[in-house]
PDB file of N, CA and C in Angstrom:
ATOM      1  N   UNK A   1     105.979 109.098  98.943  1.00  0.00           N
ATOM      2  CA  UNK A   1     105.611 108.287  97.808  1.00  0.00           C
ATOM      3  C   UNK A   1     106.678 108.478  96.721  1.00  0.00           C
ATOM      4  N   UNK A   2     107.412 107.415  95.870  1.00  0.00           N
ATOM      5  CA  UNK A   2     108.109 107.859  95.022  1.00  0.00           C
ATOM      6  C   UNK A   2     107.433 106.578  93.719  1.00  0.00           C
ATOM      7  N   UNK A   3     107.297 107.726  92.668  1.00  0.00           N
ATOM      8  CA  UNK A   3     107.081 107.602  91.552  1.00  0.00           C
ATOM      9  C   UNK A   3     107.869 107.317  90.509  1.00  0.00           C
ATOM     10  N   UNK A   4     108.011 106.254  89.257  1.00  0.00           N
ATOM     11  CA  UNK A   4     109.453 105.844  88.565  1.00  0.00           C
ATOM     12  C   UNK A   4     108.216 105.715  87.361  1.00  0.00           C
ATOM     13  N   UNK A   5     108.898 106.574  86.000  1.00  0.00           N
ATOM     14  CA  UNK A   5     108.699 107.254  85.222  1.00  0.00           C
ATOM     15  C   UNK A   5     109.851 106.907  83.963  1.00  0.00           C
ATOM     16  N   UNK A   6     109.340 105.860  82.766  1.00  0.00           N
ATOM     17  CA  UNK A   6     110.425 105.492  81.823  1.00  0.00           C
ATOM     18  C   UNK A   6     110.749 106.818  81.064  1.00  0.00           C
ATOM     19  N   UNK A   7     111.950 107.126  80.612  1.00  0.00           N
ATOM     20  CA  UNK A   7     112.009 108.290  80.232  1.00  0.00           C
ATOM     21  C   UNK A   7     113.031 107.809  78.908  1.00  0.00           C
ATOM     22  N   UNK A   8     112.992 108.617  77.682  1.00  0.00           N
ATOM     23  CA  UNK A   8     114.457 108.802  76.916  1.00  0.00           C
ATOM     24  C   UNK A   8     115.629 109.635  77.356  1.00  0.00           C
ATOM     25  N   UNK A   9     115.496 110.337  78.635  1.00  0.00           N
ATOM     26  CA  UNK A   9     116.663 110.847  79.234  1.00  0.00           C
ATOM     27  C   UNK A   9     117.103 110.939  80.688  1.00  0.00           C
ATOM     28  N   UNK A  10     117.801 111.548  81.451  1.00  0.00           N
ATOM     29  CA  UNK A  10     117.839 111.663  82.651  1.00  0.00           C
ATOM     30  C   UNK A  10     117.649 112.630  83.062  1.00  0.00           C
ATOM     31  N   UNK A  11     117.017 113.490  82.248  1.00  0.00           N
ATOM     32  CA  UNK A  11     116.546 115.206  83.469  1.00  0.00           C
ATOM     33  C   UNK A  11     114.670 115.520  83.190  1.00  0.00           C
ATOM     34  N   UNK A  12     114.120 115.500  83.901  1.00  0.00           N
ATOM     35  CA  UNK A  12     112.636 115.717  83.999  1.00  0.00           C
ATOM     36  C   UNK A  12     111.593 116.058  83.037  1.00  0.00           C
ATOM     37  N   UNK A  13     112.938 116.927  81.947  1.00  0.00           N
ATOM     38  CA  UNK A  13     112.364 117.672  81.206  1.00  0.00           C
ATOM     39  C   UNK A  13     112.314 116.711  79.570  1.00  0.00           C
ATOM     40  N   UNK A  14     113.003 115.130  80.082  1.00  0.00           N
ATOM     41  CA  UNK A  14     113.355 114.405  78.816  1.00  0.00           C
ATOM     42  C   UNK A  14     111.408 113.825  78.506  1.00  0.00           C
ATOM     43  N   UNK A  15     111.409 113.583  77.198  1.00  0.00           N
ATOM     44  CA  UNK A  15     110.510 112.652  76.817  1.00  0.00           C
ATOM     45  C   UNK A  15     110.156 111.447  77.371  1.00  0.00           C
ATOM     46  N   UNK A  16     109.034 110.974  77.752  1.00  0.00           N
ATOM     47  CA  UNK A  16     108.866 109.664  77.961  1.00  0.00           C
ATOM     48  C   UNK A  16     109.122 108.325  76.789  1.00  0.00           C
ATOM     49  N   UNK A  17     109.630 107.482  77.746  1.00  0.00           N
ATOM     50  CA  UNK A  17     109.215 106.260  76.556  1.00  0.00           C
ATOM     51  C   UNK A  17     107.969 106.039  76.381  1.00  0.00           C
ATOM     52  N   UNK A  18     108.141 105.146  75.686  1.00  0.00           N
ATOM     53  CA  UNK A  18     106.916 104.306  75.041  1.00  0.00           C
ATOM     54  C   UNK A  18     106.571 103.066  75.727  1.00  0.00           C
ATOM     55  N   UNK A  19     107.815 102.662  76.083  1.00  0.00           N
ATOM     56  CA  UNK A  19     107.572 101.394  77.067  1.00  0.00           C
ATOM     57  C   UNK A  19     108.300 101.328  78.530  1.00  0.00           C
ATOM     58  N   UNK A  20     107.949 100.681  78.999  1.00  0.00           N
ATOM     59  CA  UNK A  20     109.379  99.925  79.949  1.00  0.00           C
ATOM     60  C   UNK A  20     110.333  99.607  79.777  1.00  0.00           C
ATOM     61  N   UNK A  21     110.358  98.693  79.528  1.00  0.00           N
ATOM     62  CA  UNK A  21     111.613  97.556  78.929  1.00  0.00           C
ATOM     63  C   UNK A  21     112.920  98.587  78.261  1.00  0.00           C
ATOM     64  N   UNK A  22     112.317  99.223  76.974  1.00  0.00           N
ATOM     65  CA  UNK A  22     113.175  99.983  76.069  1.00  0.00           C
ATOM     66  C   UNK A  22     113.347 101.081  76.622  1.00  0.00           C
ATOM     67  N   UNK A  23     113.254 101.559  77.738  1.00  0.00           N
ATOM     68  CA  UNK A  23     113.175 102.937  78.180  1.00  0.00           C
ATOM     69  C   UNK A  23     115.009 102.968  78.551  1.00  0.00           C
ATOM     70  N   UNK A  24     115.572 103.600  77.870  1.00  0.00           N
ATOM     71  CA  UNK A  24     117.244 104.053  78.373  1.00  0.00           C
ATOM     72  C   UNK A  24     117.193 104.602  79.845  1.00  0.00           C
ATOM     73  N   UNK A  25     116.528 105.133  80.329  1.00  0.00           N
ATOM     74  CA  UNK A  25     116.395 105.932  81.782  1.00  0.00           C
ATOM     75  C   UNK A  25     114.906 105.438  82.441  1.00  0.00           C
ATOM     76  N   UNK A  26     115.265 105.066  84.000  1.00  0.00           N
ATOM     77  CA  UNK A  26     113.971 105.273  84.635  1.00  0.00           C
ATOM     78  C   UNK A  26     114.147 106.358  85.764  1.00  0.00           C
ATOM     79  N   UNK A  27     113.430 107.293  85.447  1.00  0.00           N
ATOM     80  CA  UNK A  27     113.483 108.829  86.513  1.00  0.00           C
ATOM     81  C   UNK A  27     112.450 108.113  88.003  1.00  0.00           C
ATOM     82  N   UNK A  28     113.337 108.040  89.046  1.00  0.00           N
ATOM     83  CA  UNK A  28     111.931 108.268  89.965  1.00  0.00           C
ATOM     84  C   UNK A  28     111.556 109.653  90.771  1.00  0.00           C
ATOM     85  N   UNK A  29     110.261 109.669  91.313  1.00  0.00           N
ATOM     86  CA  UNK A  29     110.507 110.896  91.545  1.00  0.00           C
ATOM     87  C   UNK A  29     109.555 110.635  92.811  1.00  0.00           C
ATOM     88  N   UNK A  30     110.786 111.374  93.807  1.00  0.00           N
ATOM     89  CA  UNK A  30     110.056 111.421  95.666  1.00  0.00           C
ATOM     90  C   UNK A  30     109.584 112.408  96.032  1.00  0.00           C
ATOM     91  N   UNK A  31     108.143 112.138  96.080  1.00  0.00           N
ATOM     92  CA  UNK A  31     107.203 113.425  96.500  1.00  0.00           C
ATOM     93  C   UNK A  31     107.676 114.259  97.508  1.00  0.00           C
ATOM     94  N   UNK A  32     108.125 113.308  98.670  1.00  0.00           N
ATOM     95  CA  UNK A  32     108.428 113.991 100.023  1.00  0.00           C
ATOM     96  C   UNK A  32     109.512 115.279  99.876  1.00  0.00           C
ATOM     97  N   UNK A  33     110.683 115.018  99.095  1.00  0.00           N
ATOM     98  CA  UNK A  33     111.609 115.418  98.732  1.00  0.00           C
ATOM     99  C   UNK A  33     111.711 116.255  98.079  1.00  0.00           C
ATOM    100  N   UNK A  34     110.597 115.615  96.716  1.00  0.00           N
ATOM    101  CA  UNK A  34     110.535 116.989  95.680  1.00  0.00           C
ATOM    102  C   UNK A  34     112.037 116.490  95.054  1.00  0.00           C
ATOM    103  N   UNK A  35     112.546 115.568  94.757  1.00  0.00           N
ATOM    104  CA  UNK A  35     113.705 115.334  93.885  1.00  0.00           C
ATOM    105  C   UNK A  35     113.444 114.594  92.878  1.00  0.00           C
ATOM    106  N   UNK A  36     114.566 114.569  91.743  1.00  0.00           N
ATOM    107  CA  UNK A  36     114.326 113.713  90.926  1.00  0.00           C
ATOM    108  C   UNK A  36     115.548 112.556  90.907  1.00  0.00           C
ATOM    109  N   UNK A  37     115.771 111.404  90.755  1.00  0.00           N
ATOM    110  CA  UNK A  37     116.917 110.603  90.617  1.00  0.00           C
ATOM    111  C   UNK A  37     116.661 109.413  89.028  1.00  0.00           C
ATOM    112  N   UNK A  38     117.743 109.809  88.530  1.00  0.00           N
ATOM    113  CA  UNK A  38     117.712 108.980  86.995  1.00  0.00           C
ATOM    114  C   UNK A  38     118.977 107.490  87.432  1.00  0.00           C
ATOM    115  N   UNK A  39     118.107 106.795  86.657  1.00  0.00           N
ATOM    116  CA  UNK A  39     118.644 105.837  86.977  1.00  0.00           C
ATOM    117  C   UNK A  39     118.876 104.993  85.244  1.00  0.00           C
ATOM    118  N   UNK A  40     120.315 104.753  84.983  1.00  0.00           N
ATOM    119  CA  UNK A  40     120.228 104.036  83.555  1.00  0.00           C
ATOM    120  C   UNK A  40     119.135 102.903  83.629  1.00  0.00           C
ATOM    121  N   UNK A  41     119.032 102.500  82.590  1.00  0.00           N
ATOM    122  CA  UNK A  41     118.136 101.246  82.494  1.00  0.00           C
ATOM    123  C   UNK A  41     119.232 100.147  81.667  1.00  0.00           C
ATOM    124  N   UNK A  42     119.625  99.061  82.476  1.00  0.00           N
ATOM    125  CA  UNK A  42     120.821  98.346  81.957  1.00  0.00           C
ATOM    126  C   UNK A  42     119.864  97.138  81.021  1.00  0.00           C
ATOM    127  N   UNK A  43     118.711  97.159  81.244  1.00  0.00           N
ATOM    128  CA  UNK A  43     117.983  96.460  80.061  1.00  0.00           C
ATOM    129  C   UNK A  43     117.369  96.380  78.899  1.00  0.00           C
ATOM    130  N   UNK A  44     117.693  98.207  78.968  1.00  0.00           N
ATOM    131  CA  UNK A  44     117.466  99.162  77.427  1.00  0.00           C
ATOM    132  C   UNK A  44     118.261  98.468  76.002  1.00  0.00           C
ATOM    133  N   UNK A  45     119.107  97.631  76.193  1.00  0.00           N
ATOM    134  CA  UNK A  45     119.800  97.361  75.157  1.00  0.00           C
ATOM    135  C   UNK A  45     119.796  95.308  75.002  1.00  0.00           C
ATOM    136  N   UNK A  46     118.949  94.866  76.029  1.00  0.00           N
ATOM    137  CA  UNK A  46     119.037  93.291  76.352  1.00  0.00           C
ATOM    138  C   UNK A  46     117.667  93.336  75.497  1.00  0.00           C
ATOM    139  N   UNK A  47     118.317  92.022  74.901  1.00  0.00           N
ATOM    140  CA  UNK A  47     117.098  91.253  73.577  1.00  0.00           C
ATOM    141  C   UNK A  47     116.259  90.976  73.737  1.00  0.00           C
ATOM    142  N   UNK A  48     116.396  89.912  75.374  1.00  0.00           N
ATOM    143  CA  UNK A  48     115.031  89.388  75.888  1.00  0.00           C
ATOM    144  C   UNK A  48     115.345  89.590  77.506  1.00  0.00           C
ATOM    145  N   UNK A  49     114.145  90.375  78.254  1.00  0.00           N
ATOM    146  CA  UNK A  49     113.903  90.317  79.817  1.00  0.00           C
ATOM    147  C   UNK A  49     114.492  91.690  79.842  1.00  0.00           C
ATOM    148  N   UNK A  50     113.961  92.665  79.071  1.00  0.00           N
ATOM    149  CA  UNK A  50     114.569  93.829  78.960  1.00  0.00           C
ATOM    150  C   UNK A  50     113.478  94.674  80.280  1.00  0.00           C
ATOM    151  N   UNK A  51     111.911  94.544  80.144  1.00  0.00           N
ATOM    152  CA  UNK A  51     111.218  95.013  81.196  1.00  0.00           C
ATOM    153  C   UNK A  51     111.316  94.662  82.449  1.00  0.00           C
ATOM    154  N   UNK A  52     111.921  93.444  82.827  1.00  0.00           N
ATOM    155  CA  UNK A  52     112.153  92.486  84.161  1.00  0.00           C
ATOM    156  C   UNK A  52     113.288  93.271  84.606  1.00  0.00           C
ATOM    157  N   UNK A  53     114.053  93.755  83.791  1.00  0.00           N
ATOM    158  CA  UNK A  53     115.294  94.410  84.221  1.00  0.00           C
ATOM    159  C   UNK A  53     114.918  95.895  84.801  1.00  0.00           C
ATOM    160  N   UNK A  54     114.288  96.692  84.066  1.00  0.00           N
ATOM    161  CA  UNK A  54     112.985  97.874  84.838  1.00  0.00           C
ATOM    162  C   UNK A  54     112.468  97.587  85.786  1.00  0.00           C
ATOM    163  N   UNK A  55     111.818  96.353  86.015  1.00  0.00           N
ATOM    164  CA  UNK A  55     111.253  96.228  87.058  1.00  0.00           C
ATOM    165  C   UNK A  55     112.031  96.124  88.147  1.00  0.00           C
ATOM    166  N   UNK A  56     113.240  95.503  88.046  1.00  0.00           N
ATOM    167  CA  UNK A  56     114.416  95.536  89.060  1.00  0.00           C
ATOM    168  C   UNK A  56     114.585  96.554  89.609  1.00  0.00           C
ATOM    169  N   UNK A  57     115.153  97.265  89.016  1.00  0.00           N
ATOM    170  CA  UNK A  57     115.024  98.854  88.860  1.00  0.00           C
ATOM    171  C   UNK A  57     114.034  99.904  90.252  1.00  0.00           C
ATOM    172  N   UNK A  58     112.954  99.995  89.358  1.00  0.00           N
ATOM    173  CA  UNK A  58     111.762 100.116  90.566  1.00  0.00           C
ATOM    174  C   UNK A  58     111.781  99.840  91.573  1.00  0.00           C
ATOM    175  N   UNK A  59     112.087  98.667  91.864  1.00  0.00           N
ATOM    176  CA  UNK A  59     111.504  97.763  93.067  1.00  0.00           C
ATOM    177  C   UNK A  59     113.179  98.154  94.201  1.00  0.00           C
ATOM    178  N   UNK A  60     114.654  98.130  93.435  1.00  0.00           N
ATOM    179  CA  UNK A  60     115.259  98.648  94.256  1.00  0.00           C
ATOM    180  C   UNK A  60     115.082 100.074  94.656  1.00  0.00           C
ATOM    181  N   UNK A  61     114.623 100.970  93.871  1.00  0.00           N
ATOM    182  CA  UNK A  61     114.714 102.442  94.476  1.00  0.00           C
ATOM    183  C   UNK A  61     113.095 102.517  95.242  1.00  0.00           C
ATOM    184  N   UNK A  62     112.959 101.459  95.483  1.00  0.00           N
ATOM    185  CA  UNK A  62     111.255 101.805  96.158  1.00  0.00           C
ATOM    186  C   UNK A  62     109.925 102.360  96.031  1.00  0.00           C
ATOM    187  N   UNK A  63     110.055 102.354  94.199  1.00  0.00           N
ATOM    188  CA  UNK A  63     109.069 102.804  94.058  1.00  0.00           C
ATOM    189  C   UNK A  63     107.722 102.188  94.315  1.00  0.00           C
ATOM    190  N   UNK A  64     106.574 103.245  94.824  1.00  0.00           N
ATOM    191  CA  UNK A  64     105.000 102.434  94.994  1.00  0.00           C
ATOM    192  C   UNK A  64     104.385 102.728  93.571  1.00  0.00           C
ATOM    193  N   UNK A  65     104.813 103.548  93.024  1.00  0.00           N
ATOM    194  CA  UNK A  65     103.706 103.920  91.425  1.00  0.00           C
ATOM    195  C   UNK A  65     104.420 103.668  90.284  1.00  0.00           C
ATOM    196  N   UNK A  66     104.290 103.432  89.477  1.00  0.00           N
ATOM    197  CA  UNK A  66     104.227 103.151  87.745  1.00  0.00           C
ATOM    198  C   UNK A  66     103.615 104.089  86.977  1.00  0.00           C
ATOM    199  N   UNK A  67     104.288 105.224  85.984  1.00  0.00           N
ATOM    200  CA  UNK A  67     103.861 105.980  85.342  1.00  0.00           C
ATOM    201  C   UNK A  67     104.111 105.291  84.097  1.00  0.00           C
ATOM    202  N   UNK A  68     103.895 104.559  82.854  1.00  0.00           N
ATOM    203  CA  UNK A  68     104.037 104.468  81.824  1.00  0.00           C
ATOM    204  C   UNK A  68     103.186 104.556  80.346  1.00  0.00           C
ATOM    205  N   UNK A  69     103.569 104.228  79.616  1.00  0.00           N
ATOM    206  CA  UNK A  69     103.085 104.063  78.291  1.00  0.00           C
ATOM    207  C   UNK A  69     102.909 102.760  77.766  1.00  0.00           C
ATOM    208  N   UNK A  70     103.524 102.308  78.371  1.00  0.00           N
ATOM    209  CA  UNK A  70     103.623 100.954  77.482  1.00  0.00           C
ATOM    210  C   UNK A  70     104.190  99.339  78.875  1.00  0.00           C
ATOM    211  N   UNK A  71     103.766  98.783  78.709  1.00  0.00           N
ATOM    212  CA  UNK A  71     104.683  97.597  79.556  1.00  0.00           C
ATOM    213  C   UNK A  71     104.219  96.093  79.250  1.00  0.00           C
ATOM    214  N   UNK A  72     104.894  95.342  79.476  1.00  0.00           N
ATOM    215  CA  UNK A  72     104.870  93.897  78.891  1.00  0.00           C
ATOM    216  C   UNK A  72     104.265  93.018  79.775  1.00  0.00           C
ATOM    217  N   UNK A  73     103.978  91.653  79.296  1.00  0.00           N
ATOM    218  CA  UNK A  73     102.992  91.190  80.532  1.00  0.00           C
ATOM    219  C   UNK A  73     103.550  90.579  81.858  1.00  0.00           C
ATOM    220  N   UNK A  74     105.256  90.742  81.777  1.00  0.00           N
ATOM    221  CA  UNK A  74     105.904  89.576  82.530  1.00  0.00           C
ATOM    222  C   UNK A  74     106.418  91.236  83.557  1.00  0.00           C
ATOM    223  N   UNK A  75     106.691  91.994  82.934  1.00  0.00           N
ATOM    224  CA  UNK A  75     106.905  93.058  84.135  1.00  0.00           C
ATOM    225  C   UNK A  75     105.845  93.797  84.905  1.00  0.00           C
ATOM    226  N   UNK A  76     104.653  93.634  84.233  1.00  0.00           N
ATOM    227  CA  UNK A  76     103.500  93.623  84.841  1.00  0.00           C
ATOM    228  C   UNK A  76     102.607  93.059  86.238  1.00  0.00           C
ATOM    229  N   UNK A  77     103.154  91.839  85.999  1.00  0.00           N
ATOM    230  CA  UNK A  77     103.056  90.200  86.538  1.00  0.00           C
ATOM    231  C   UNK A  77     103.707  90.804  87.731  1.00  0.00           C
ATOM    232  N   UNK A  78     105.229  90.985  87.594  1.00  0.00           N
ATOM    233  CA  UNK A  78     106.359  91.374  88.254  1.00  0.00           C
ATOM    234  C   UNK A  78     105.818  92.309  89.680  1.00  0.00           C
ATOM    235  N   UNK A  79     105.288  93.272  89.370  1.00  0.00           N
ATOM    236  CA  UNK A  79     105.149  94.438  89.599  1.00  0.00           C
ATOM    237  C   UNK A  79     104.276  94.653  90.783  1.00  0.00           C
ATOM    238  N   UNK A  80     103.002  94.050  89.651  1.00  0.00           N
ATOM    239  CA  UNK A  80     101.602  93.472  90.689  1.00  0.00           C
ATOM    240  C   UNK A  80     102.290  93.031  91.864  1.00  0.00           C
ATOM    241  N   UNK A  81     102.983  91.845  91.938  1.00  0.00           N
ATOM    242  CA  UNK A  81     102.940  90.776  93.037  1.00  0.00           C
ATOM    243  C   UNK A  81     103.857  91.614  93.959  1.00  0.00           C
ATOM    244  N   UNK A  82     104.341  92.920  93.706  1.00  0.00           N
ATOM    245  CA  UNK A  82     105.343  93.103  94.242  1.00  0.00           C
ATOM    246  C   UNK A  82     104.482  94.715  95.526  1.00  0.00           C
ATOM    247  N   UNK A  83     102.878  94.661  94.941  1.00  0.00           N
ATOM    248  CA  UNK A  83     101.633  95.844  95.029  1.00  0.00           C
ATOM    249  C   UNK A  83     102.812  97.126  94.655  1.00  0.00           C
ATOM    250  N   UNK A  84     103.093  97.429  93.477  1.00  0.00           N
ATOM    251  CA  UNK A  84     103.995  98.455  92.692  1.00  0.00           C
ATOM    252  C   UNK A  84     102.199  98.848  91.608  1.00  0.00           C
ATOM    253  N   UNK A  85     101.365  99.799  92.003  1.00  0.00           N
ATOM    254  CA  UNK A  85     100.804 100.928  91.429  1.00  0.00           C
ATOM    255  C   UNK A  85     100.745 100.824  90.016  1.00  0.00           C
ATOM    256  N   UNK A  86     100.264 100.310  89.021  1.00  0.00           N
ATOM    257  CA  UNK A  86     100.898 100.669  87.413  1.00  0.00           C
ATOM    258  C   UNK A  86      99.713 102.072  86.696  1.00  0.00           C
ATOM    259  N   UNK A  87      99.943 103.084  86.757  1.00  0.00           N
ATOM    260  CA  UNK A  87      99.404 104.248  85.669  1.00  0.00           C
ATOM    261  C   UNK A  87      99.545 103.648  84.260  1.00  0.00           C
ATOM    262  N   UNK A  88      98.407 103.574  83.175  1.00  0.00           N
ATOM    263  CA  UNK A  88      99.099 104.096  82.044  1.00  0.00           C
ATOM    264  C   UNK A  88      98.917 105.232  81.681  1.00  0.00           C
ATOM    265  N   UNK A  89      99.835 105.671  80.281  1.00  0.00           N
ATOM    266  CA  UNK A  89      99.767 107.123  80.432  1.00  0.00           C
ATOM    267  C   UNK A  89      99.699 107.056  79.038  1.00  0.00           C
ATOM    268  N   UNK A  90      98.111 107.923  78.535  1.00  0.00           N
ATOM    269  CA  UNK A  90      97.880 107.621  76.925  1.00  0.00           C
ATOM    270  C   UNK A  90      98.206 109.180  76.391  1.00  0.00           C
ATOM    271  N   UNK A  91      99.001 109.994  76.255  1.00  0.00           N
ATOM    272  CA  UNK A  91      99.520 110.693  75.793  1.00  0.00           C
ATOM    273  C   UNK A  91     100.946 111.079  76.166  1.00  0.00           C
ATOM    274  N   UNK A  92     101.755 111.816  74.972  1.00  0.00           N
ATOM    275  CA  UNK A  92     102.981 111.352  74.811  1.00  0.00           C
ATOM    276  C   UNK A  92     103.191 112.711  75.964  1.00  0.00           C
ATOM    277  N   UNK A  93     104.797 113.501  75.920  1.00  0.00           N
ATOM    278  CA  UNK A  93     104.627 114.520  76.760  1.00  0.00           C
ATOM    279  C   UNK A  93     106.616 114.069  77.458  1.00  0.00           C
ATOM    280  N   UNK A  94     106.773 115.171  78.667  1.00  0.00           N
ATOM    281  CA  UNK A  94     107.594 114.903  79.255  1.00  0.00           C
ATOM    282  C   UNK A  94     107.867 114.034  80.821  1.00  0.00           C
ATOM    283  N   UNK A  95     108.500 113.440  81.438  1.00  0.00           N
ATOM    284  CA  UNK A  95     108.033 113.336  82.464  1.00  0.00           C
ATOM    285  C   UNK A  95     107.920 114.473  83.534  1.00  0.00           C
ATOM    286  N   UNK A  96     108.208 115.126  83.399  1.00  0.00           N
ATOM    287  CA  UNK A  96     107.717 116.665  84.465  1.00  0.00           C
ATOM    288  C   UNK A  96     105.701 116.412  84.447  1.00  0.00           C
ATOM    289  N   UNK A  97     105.849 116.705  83.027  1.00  0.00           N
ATOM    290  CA  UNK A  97     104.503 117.161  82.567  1.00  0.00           C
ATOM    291  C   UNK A  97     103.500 115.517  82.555  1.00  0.00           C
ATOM    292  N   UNK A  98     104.191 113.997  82.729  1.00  0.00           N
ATOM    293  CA  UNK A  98     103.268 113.425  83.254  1.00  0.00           C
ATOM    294  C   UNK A  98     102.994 113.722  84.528  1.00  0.00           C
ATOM    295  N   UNK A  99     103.766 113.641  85.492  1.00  0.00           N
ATOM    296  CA  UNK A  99     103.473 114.200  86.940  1.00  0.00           C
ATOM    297  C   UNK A  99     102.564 114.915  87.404  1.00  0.00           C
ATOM    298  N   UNK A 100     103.119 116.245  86.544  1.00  0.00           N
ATOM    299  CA  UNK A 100     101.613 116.821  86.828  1.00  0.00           C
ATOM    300  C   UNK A 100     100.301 116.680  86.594  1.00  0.00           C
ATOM    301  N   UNK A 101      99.961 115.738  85.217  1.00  0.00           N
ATOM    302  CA  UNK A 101      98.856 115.481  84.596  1.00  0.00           C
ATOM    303  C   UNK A 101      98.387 114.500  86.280  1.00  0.00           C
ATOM    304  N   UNK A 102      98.978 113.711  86.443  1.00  0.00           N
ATOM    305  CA  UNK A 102      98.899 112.496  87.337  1.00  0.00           C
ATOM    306  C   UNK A 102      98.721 113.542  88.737  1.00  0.00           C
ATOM    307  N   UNK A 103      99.416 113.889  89.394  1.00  0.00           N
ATOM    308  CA  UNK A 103      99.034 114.613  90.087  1.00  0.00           C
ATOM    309  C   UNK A 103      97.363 115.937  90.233  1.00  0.00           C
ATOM    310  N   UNK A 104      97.648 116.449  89.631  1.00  0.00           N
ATOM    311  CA  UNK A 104      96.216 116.893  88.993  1.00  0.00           C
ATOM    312  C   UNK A 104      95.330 115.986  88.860  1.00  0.00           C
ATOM    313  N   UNK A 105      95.162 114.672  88.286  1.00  0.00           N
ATOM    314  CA  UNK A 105      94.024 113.498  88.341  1.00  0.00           C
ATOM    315  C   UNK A 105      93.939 113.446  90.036  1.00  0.00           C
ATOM    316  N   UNK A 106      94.645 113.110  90.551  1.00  0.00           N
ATOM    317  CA  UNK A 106      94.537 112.398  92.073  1.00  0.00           C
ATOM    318  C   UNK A 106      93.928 113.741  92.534  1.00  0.00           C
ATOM    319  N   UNK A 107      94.177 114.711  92.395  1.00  0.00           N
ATOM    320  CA  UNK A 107      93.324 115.785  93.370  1.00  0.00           C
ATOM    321  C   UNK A 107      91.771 116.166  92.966  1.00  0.00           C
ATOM    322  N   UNK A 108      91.409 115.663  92.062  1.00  0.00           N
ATOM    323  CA  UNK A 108      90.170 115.658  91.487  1.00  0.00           C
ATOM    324  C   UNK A 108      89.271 114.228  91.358  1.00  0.00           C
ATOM    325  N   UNK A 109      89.820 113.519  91.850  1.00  0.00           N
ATOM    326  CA  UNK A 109      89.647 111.964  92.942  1.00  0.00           C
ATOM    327  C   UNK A 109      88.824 112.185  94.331  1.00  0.00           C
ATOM    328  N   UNK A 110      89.840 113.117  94.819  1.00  0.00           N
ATOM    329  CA  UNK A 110      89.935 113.087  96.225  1.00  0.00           C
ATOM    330  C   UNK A 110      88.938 114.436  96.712  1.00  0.00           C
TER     331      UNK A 110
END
């Protein structure tokens, strides 16, 4: 399963964004593996279709889940049709430390 996680940086330990779209980095992260891979976000700085460009993103590194904070309705749209998982995530934190929150939920699911 690999997980893609908007971040303000490229190492695990960076802050999450707030959104998609504006997120400078999307971290994904492959369970199987146990790795992390940062990926710029080339739509962090585009005026309009900045989340569509995230969603690009995702969908090439294969992610099935969506960890975020925030996302727009057209990368949403995107995402769905594409069965891409969307989490939101209502507290702020790192992405290490969403993972685990998220992880920890699913085992108390199951």
């Amino acid at each position: 399963m690999r997980i893609a996680i908007p971040s303000t940086g490229k190492e695990p330990t960076s802050p999450l964004s707030d959104t998609l779209g504006r997120a400078p980095f999307i971290i994904v992260y492959d369970s199987v593996t146990e790795r992390y891979n940062s990926v710029k976000n080339p739509g962090f700085q585009m005026q309009d279709g900045s989340g569509l460009k995230a969603s690009e993103i995702i969908l090439e590194k294969q992610a099935n889940i969506l960890l975020t904070r925030g996302i727009g309705r057209k990368s949403y749209s995107a995402l769905l049709k594409e069965y891409i998982k969307i989490e939101l995530i209502k507290s702020g934190g790192t992405v290490k430390s969403a993972l685990s929150k998220y992880f920890k939920e699913q085992r108390k699911k199951n």
